[in-house]
N, C-alpha and C. Protein backbone atom coordinates (compact mmCIF):
# COMPACT_ATOMS: atom_id res chain seq x y z
N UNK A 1 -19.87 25.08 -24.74
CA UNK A 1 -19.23 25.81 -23.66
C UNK A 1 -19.03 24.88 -22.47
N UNK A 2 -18.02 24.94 -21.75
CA UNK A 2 -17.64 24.48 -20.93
C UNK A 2 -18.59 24.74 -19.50
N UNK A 3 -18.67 23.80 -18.69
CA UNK A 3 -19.77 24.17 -17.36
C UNK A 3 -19.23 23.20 -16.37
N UNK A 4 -19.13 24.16 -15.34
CA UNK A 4 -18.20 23.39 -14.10
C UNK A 4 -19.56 23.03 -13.12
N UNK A 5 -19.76 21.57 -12.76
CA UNK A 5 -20.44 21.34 -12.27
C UNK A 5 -20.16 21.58 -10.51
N UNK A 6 -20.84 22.20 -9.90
CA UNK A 6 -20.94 22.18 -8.26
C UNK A 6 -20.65 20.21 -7.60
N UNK A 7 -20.50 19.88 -6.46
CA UNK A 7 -20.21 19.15 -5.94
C UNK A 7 -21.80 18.41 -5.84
N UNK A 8 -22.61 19.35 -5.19
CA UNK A 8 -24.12 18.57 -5.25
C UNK A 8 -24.19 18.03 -6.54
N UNK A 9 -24.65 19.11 -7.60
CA UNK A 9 -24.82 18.47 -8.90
C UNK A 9 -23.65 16.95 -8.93
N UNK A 10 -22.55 17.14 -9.14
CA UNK A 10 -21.95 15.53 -8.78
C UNK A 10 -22.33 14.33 -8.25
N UNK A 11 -22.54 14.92 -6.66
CA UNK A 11 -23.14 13.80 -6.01
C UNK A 11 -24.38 13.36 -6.61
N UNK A 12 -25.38 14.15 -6.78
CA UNK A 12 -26.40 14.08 -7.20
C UNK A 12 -26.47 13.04 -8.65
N UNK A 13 -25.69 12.90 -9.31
CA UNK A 13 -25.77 12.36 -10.49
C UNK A 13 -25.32 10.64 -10.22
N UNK A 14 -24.39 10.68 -9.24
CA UNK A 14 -24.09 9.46 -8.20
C UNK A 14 -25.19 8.95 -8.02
N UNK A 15 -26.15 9.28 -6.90
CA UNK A 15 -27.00 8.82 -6.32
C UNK A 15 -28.05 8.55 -7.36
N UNK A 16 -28.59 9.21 -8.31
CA UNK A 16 -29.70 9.22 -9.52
C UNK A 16 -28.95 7.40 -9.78
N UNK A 17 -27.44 7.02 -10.50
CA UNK A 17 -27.01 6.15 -11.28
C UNK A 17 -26.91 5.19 -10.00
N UNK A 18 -26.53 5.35 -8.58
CA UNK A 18 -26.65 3.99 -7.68
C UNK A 18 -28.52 3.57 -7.84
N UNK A 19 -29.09 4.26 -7.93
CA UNK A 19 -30.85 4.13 -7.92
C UNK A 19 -31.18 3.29 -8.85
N UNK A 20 -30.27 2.83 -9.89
CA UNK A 20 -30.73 2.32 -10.89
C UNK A 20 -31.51 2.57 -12.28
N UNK A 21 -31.25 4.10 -12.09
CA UNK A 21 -31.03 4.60 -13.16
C UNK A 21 -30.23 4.38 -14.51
N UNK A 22 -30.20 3.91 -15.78
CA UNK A 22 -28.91 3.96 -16.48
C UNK A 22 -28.46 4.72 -17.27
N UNK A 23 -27.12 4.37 -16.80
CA UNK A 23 -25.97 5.61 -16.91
C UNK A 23 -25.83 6.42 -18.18
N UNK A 24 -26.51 6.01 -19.41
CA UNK A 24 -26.95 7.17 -21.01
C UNK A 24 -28.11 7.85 -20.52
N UNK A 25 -28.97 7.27 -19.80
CA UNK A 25 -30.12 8.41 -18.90
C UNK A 25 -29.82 9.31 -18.03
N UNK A 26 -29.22 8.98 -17.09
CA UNK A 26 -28.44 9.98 -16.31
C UNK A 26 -27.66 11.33 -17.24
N UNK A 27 -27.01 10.62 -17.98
CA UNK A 27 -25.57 11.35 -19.27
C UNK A 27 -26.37 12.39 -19.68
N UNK A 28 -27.36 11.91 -20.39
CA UNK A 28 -28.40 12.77 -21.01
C UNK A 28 -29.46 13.84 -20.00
N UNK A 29 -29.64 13.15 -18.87
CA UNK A 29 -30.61 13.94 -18.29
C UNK A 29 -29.61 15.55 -17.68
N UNK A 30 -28.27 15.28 -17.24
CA UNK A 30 -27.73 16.03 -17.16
C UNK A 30 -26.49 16.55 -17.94
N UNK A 31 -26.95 16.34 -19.15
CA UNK A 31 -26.01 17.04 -19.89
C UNK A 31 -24.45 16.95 -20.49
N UNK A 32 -24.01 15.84 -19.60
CA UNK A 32 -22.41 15.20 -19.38
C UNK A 32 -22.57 14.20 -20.23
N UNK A 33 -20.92 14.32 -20.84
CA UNK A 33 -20.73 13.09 -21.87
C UNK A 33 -20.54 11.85 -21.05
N UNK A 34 -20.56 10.18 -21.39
CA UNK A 34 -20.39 8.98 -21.04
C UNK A 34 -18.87 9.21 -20.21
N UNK A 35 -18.03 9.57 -20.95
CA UNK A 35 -16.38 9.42 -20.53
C UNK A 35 -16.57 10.65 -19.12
N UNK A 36 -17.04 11.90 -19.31
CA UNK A 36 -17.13 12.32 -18.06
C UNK A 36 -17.70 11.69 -16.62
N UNK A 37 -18.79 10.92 -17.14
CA UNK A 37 -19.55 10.29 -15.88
C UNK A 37 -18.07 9.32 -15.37
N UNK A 38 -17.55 8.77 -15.83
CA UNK A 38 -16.97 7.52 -15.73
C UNK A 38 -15.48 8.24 -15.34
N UNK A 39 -15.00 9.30 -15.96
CA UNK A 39 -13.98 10.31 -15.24
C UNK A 39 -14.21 10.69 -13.87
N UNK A 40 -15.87 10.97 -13.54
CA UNK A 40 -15.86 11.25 -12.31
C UNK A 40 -16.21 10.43 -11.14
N UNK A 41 -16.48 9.12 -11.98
CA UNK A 41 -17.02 7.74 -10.89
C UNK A 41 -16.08 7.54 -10.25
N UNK A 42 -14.57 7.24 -11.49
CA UNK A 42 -12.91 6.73 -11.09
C UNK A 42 -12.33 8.05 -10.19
N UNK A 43 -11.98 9.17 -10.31
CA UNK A 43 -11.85 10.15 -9.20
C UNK A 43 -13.07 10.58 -7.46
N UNK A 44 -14.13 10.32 -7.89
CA UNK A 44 -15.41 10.51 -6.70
C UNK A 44 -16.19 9.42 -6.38
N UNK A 45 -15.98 8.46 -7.13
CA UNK A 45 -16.82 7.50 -6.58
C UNK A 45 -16.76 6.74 -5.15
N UNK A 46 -17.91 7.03 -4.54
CA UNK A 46 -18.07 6.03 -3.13
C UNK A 46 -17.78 7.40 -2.18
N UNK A 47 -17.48 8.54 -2.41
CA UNK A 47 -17.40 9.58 -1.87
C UNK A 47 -18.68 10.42 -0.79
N UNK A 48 -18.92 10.64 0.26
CA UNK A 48 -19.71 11.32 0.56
C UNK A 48 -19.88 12.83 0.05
N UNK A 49 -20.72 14.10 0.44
CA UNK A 49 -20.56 14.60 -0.41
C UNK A 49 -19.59 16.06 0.41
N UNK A 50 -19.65 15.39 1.50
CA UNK A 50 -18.47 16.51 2.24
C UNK A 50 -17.10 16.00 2.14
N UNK A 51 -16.99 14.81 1.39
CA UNK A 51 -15.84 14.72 1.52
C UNK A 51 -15.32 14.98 0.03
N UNK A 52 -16.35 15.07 -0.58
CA UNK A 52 -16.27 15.70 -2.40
C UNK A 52 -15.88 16.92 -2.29
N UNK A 53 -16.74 17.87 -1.09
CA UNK A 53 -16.47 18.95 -1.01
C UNK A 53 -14.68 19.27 -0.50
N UNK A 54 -14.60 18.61 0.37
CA UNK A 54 -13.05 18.43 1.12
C UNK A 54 -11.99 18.48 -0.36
N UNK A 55 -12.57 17.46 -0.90
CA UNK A 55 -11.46 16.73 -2.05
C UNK A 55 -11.23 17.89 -3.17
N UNK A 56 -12.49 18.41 -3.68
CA UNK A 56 -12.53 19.51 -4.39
C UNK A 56 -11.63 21.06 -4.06
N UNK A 57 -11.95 21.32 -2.73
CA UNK A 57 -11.05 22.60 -2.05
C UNK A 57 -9.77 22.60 -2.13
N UNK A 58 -9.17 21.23 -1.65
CA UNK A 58 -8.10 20.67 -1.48
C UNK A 58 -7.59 20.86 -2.87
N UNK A 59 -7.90 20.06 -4.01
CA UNK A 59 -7.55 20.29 -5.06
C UNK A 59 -7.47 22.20 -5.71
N UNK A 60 -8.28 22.39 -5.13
CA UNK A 60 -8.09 24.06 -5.80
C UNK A 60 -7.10 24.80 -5.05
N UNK A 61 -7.08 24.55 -3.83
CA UNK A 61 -6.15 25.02 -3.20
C UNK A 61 -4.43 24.97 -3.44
N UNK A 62 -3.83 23.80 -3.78
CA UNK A 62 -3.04 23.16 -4.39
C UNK A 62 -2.94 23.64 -5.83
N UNK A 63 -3.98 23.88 -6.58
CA UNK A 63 -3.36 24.47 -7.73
C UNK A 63 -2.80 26.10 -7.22
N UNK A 64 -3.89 27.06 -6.54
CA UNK A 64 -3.41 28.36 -6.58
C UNK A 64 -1.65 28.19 -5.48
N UNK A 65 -1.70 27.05 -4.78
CA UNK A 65 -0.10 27.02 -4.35
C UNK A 65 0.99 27.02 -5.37
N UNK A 66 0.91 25.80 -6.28
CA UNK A 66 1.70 25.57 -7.46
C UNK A 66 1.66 27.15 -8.03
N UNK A 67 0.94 27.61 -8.68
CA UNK A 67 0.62 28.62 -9.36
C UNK A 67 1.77 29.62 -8.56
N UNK A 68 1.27 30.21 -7.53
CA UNK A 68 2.21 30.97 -6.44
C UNK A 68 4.14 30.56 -6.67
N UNK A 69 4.00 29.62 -5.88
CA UNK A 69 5.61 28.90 -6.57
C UNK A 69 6.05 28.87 -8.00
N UNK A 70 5.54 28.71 -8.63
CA UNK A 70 5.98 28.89 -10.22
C UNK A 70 6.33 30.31 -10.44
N UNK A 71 5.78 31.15 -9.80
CA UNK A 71 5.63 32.36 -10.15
C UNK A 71 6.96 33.14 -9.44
N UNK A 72 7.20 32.41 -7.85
CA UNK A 72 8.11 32.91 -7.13
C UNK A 72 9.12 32.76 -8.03
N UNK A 73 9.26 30.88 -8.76
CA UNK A 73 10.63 30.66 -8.91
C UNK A 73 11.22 31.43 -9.83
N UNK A 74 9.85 31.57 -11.12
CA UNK A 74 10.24 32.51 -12.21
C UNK A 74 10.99 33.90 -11.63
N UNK A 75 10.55 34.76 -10.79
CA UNK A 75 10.91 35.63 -10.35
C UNK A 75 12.02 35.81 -10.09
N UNK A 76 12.49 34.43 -9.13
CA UNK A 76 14.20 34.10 -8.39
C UNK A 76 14.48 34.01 -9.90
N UNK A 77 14.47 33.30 -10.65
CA UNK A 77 15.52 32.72 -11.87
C UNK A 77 15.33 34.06 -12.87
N UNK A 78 14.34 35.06 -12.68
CA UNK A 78 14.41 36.33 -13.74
C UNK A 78 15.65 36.90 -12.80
N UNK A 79 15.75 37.40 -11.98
CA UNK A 79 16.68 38.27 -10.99
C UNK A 79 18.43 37.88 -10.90
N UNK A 80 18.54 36.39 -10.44
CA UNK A 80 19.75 35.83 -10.56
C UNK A 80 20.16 35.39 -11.92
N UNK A 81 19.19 35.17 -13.13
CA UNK A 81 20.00 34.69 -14.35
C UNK A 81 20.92 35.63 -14.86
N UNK A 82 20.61 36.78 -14.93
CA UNK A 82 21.30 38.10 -15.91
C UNK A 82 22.95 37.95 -15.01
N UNK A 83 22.73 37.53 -13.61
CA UNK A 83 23.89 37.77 -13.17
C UNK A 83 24.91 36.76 -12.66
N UNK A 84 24.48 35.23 -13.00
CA UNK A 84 24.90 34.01 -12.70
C UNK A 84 26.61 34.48 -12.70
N UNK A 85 27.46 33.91 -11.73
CA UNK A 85 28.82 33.97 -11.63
C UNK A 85 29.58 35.59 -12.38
N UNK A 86 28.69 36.44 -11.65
CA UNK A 86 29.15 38.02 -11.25
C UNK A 86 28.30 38.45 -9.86
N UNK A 87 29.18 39.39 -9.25
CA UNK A 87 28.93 39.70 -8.18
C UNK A 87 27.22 40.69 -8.03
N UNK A 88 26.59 40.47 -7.64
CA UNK A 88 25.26 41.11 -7.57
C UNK A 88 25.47 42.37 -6.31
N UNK A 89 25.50 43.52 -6.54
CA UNK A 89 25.55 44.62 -5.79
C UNK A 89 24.54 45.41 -5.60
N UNK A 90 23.90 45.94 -4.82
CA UNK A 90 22.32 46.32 -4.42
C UNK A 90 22.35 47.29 -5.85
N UNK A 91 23.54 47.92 -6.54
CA UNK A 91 23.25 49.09 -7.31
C UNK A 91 23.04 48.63 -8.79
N UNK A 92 23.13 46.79 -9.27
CA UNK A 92 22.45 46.30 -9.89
C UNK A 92 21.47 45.45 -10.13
N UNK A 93 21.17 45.54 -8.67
CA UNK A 93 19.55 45.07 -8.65
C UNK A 93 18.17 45.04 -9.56
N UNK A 94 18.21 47.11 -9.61
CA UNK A 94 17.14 47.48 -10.24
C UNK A 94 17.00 46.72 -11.72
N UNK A 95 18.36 46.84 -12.09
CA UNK A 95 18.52 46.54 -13.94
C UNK A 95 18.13 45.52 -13.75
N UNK A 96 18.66 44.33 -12.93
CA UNK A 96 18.65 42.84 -13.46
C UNK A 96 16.88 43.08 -12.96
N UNK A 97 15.87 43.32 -12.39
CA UNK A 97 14.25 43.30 -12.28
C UNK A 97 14.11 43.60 -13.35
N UNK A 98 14.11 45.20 -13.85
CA UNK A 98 14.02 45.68 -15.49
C UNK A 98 14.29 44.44 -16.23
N UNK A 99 15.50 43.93 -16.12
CA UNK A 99 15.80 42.81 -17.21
C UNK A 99 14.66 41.84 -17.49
N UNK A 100 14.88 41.50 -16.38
CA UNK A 100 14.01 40.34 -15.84
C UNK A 100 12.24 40.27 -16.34
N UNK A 101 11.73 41.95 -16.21
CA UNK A 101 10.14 42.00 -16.50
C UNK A 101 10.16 41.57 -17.87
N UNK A 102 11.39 42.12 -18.82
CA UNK A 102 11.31 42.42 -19.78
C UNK A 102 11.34 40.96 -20.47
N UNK A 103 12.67 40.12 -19.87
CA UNK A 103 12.88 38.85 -20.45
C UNK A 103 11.60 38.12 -20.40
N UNK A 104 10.86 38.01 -19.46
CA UNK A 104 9.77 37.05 -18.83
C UNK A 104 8.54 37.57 -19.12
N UNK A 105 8.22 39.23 -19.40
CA UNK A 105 7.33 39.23 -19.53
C UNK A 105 6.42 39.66 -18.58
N UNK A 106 6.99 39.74 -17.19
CA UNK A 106 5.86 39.73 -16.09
C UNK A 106 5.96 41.18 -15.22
N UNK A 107 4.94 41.79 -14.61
CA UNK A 107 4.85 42.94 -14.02
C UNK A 107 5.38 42.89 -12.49
């Protein structure tokens, strides 16, 4: 199963491997494969841990934006496709949405 580690736990695994700890001890003591440690050295490394925290938000934040926009555009392109080069009149609105849930799928 998949397990999303917190930012401490991160840092924390940092600081254990700058100590001189080595890095299959660390892997093992917490559970993470070799390629993850080393996924997260090359993205967090040298990082404080507020700025892990910064980097992390930032990143989540940015996905639920994308997410949002994808969703708008789908919306625009469900509404205007049915009616590309015909005149759109408020009294076929409703259909081309109907169309639209139906084509796409979405509520």
């Amino acid at each position: 199963m998949k397990k999303r580690y917190s930012e401490e736990e991160i840092h924390k695994v940092f600081k254990e491997s700058e100590s001189g700890v080595s890095t299959p001890e660390v892997c093992r003591k917490y559970g993470i494969s070799g390629n993850t440690f080393y996924r997260w050295r090359s993205k967090y490394g040298g990082m404080e841990l507020s700025e892990l925290k910064r980097m992390k938000s930032l990143e989540e934040e940015n996905g639920k934006l994308k997410k949002l926009y994808a969703e708008q555009a789908l919306e625009l392109e469900a509404i205007t496709h049915p009616y590309k080069n015909k005149y759109l009149n408020s009294s076929l609105l409703p259909i081309g949405i109907k169309t639209a849930r139906i084509r796409f799928q979405f509520s």
